[in-house]
Protein backbone atom coordinates (compact mmCIF):
# COMPACT_ATOMS: atom_id res chain seq x y z
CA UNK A 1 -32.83 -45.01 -155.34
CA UNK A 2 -32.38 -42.71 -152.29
CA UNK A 3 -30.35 -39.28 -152.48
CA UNK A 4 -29.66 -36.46 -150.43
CA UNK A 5 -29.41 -32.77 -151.28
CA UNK A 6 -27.71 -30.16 -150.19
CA UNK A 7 -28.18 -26.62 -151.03
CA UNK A 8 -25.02 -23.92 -151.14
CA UNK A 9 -26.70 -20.53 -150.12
CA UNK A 10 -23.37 -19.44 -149.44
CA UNK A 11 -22.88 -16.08 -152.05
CA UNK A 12 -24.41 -12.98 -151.50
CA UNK A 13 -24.19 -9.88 -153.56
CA UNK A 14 -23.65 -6.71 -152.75
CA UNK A 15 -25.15 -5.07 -156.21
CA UNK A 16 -28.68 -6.30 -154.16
CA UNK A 17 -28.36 -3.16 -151.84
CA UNK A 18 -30.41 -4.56 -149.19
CA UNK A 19 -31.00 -6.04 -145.48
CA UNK A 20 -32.34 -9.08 -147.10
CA UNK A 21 -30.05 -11.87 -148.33
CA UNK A 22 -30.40 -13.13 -151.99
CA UNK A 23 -32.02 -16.43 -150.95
CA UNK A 24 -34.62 -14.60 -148.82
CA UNK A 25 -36.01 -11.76 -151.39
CA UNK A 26 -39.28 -12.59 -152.51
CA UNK A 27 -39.91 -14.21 -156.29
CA UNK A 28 -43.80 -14.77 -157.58
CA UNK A 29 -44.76 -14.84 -153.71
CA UNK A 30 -42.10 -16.67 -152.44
CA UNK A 31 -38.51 -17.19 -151.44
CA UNK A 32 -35.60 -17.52 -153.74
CA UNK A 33 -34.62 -19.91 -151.64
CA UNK A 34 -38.21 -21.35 -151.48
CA UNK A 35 -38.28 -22.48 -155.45
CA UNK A 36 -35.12 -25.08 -154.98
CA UNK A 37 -36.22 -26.91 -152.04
CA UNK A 38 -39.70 -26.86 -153.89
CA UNK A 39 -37.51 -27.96 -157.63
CA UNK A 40 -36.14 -31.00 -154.99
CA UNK A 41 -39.15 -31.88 -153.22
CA UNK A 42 -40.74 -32.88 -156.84
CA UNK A 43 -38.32 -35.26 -157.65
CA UNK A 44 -39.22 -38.92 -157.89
CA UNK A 45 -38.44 -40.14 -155.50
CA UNK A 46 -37.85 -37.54 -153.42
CA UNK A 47 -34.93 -36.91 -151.30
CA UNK A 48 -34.47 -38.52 -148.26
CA UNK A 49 -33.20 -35.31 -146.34
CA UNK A 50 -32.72 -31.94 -147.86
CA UNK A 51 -28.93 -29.67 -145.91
CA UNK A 52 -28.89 -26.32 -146.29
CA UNK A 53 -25.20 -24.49 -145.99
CA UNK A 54 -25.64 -20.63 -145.16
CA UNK A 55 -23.36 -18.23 -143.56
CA UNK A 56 -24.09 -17.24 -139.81
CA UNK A 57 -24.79 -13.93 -140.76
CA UNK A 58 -27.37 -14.26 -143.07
CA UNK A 59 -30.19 -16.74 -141.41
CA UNK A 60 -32.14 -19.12 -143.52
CA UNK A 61 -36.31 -19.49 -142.81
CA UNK A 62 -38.25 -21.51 -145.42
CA UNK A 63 -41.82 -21.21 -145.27
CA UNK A 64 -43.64 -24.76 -145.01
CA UNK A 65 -40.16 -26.51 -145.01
CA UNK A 66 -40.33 -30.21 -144.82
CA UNK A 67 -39.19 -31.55 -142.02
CA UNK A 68 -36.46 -33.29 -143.87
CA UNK A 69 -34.71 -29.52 -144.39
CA UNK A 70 -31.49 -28.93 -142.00
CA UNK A 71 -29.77 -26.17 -141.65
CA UNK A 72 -26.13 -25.43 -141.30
CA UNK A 73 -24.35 -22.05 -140.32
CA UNK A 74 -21.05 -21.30 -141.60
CA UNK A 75 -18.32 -18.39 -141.22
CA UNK A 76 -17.02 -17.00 -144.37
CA UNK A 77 -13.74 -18.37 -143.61
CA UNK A 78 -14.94 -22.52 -143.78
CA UNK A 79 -17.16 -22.43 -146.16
CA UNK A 80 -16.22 -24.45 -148.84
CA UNK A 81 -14.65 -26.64 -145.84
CA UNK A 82 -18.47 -27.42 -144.47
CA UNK A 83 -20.45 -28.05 -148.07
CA UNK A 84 -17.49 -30.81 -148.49
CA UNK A 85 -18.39 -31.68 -145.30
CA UNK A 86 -21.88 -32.32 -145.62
CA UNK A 87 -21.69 -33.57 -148.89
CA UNK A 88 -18.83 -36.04 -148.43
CA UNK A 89 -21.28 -38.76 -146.59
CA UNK A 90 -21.37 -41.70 -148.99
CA UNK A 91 -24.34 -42.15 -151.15
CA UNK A 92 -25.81 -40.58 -153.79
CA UNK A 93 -25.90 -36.74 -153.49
CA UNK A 94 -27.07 -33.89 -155.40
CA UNK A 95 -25.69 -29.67 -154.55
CA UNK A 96 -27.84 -27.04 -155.64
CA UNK A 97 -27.07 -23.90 -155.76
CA UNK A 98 -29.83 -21.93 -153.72
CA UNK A 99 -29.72 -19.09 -155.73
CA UNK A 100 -31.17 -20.74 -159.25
CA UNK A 101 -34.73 -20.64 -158.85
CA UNK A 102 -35.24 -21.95 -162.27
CA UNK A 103 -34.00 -25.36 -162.48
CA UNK A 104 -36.97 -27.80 -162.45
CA UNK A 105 -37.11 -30.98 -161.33
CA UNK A 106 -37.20 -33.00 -164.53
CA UNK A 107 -33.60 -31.29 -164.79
CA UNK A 108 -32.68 -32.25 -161.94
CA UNK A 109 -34.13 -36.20 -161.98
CA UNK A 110 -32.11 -36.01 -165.43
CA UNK A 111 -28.90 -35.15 -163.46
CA UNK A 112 -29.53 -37.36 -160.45
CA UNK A 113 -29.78 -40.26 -163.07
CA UNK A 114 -26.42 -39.36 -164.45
CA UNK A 115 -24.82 -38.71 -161.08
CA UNK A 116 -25.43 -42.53 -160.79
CA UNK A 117 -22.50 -43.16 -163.69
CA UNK A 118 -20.50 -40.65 -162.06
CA UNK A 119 -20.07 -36.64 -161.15
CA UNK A 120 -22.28 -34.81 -163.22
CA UNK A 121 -23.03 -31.48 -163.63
CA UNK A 122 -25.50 -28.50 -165.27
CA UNK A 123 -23.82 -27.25 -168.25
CA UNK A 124 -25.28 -25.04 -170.97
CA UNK A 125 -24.22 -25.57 -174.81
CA UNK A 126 -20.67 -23.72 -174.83
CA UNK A 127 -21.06 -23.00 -171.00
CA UNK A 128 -18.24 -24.08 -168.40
CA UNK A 129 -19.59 -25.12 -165.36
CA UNK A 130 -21.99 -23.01 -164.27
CA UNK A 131 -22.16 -24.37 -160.30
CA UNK A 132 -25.95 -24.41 -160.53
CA UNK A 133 -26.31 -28.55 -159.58
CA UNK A 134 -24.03 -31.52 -159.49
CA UNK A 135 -24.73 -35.02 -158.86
CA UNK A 136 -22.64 -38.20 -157.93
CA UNK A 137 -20.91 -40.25 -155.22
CA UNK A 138 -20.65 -37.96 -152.14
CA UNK A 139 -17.19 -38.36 -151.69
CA UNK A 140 -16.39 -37.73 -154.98
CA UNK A 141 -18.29 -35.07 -155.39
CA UNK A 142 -16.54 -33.69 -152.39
CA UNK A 143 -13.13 -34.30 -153.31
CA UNK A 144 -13.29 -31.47 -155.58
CA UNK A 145 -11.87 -28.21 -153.65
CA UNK A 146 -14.99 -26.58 -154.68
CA UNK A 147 -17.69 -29.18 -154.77
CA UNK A 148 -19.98 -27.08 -156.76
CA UNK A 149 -17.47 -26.86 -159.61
CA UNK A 150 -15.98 -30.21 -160.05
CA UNK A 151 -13.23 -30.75 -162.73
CA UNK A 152 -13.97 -33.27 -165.30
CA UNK A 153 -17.74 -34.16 -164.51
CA UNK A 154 -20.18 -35.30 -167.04
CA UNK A 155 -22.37 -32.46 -168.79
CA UNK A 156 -26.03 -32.75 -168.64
CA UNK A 157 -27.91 -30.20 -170.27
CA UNK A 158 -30.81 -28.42 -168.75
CA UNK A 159 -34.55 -28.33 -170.00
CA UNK A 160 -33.97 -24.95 -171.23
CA UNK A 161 -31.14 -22.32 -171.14
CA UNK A 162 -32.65 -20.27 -168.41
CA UNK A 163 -32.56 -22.91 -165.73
CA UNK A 164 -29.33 -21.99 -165.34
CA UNK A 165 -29.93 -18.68 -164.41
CA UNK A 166 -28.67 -17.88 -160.94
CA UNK A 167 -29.95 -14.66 -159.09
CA UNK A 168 -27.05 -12.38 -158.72
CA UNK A 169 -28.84 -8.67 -158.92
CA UNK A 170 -31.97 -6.81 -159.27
CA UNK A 171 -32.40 -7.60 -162.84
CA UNK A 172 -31.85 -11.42 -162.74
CA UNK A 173 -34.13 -11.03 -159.64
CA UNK A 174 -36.54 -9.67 -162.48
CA UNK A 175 -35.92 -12.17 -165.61
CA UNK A 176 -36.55 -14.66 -163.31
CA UNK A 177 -39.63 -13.85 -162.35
CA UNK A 178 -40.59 -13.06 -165.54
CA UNK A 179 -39.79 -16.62 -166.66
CA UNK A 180 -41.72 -18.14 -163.37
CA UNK A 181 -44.85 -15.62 -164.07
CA UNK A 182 -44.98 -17.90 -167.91
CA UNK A 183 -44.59 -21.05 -166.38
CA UNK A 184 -47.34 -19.98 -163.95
CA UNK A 185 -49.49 -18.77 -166.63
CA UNK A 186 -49.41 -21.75 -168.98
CA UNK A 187 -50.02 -23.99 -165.73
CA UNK A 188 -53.51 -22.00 -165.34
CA UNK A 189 -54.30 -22.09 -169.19
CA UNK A 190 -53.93 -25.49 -169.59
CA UNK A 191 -56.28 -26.27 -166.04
CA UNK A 192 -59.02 -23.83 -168.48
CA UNK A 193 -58.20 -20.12 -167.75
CA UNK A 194 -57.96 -17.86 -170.55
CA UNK A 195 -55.24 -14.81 -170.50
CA UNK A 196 -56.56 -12.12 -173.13
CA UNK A 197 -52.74 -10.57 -172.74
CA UNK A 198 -50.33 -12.73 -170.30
CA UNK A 199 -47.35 -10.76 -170.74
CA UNK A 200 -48.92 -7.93 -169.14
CA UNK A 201 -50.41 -10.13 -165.63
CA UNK A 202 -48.66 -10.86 -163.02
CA UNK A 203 -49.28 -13.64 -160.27
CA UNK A 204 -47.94 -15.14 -157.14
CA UNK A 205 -47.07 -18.77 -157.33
CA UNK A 206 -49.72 -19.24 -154.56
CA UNK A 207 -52.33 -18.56 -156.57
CA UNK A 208 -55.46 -20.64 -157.86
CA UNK A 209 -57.88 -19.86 -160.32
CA UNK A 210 -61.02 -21.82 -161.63
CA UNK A 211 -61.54 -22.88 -165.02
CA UNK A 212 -63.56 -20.92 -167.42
CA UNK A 213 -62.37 -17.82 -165.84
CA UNK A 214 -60.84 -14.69 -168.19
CA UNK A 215 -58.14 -12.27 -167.07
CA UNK A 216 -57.65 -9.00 -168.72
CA UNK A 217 -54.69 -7.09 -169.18
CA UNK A 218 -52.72 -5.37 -165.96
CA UNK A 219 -54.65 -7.77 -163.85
CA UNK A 220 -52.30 -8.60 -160.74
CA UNK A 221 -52.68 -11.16 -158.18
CA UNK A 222 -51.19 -11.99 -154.95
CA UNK A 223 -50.39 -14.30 -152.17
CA UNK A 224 -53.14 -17.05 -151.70
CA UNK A 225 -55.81 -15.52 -154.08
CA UNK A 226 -58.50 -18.01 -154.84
CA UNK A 227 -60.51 -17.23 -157.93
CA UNK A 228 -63.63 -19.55 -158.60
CA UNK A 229 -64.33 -21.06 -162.34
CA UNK A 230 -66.05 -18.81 -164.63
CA UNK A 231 -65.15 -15.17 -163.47
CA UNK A 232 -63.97 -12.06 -165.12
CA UNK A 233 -61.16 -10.34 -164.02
CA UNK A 234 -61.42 -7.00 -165.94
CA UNK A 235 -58.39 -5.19 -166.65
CA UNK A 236 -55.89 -3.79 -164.47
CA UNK A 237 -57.34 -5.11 -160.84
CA UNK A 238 -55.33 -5.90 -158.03
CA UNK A 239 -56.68 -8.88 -155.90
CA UNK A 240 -54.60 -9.22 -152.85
CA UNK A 241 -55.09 -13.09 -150.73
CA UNK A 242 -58.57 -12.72 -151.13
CA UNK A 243 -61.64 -15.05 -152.33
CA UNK A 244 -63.76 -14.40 -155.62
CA UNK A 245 -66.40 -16.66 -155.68
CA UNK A 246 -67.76 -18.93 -159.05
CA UNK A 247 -69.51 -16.06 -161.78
CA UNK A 248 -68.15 -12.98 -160.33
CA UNK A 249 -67.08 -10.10 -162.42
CA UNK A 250 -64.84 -7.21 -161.49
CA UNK A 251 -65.53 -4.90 -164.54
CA UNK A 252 -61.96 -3.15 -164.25
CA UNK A 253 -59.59 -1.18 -161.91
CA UNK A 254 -60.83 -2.86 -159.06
CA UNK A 255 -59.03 -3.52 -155.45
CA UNK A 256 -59.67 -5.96 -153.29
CA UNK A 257 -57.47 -6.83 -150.03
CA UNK A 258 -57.93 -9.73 -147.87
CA UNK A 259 -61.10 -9.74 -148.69
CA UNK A 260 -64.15 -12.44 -149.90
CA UNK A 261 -66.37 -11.45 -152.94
CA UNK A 262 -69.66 -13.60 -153.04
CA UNK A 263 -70.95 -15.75 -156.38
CA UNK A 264 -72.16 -14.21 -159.04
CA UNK A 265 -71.02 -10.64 -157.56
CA UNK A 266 -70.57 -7.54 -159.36
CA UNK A 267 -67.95 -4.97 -159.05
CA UNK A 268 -67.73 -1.85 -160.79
CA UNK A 269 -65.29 0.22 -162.12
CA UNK A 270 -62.72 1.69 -159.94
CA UNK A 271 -64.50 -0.21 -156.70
CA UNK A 272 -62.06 -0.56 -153.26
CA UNK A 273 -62.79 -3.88 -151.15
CA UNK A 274 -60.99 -5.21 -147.97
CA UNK A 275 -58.29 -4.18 -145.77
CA UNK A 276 -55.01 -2.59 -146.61
């Protein structure tokens, strides 16, 4: 099977209050916009080439896009006029909305597998749809004068209810990455790292810890943080792209900033390491 997919990061919202589009604010370390394209890139088999539809005034970078991701700039005024027109090529495609950082790609496999019987879209139990994805028949999935929302698709149902949460203010900003933060956490506990409180952490999707290693509560880590297997993390540290080596132990209230920390180290309480 090949598929393309094209991603509508079209909407932006003035509630934001910012400079920064929707698609380019920052989520667990990364772009909004960064998630999808990641969501796609997992599918089996991947697609063959990955459009993304943005409006002139709002630019589009991915970090680390594939080289498979093009871009296309739009005026307000067309649109809806250029996502038909990307996704009206024949063959299989799939349009994700760029602003639902949620849906995963077992989700979305499901829906490229119905988009094979027909248009299909994302639909909640009792939701109409919700524009998040849609699979089928390019041209049929562009015939619709919204492709996002086509009339009379197929339902599939997500993985869970909050894939089909799309960012559209501060607070969605924040449920979502509440949501990613869990998924991120039970990735690290089943790989061996024990969370004494993992409601109360919070970690950028870049991160990588060792097994055998506890966190304590508060403990916050960002950007590219390695941690190696069997540390301590004591509670309420902030460990910025930096490198703890295997057996350390920060006892708590610790800082550490671009920075490496040797095996077996010792920090103590309240101890500043690294640049700002």
């Amino acid at each position: 099977m090949t598929w393309r997919a094209v991603v509508a990061a079209l909407d932006d919202y003035e509630v934001f209050r910012s400079r920064v589009s929707v698609y380019q604010h920052p989520l667990v370390g990364r772009p909004v916009l960064w998630h999808v394209t990641r969501a796609l890139l997992e599918v089996d088999p991947p697609p063959r080439e990955i459009h993304v539809v943005h409006r002139k005034e709002a630019p589009i970078v991915v970090p680390g896009a594939p080289e498979k991701l093009v871009t296309h700039a739009v005026s307000e005024s067309e649109q809806r006029v250029a996502l038909r027109a990307v996704a009206t090529r024949p063959g299989l495609t799939m349009i994700v909305d760029g602003a639902a950082p949620l849906v995963t790609a077992g989700t979305l496999q499901r829906l490229l597998r119905a988009g094979e019987q027909g248009v299909a879209h994302l639909a909640g139990e009792g939701t109409l749809a919700a524009g998040v994805a849609v699979a089928g028949e390019g041209p049929a999935v562009a015939s619709a004068d919204d492709p996002r929302l086509p009339d009379g698709a197929m339902q599939v149902a997500p993985s869970s209810a909050s894939e089909l949460l799309r960012i559209t203010d501060r607070h969605s900003l924040s449920v979502a990455g509440v949501e990613l933060r869990d998924r991120l956490v039970r990735r690290h506990e089943q790989s061996g790292v024990t969370f004494i409180l993992p409601n109360t952490v919070w970690m950028d999707v870049d991160v990588r810890i060792g097994p055998d290693t506890v966190i304590y509560p508060g403990v916050v880590l960002e950007g590219a943080t390695e941690i190696g297997s069997e540390c301590v993390i004591g509670p309420y540290s902030r460990i910025v792209e930096s490198m703890i080596g295997r057996g350390a132990e920060l006892t708590g209230w610790n800082y550490l900033s671009r920075t490496t920390l040797r095996n077996h180290a010792v920090l103590e309480p309240y101890v500043r390491r690294g640049s700002v």
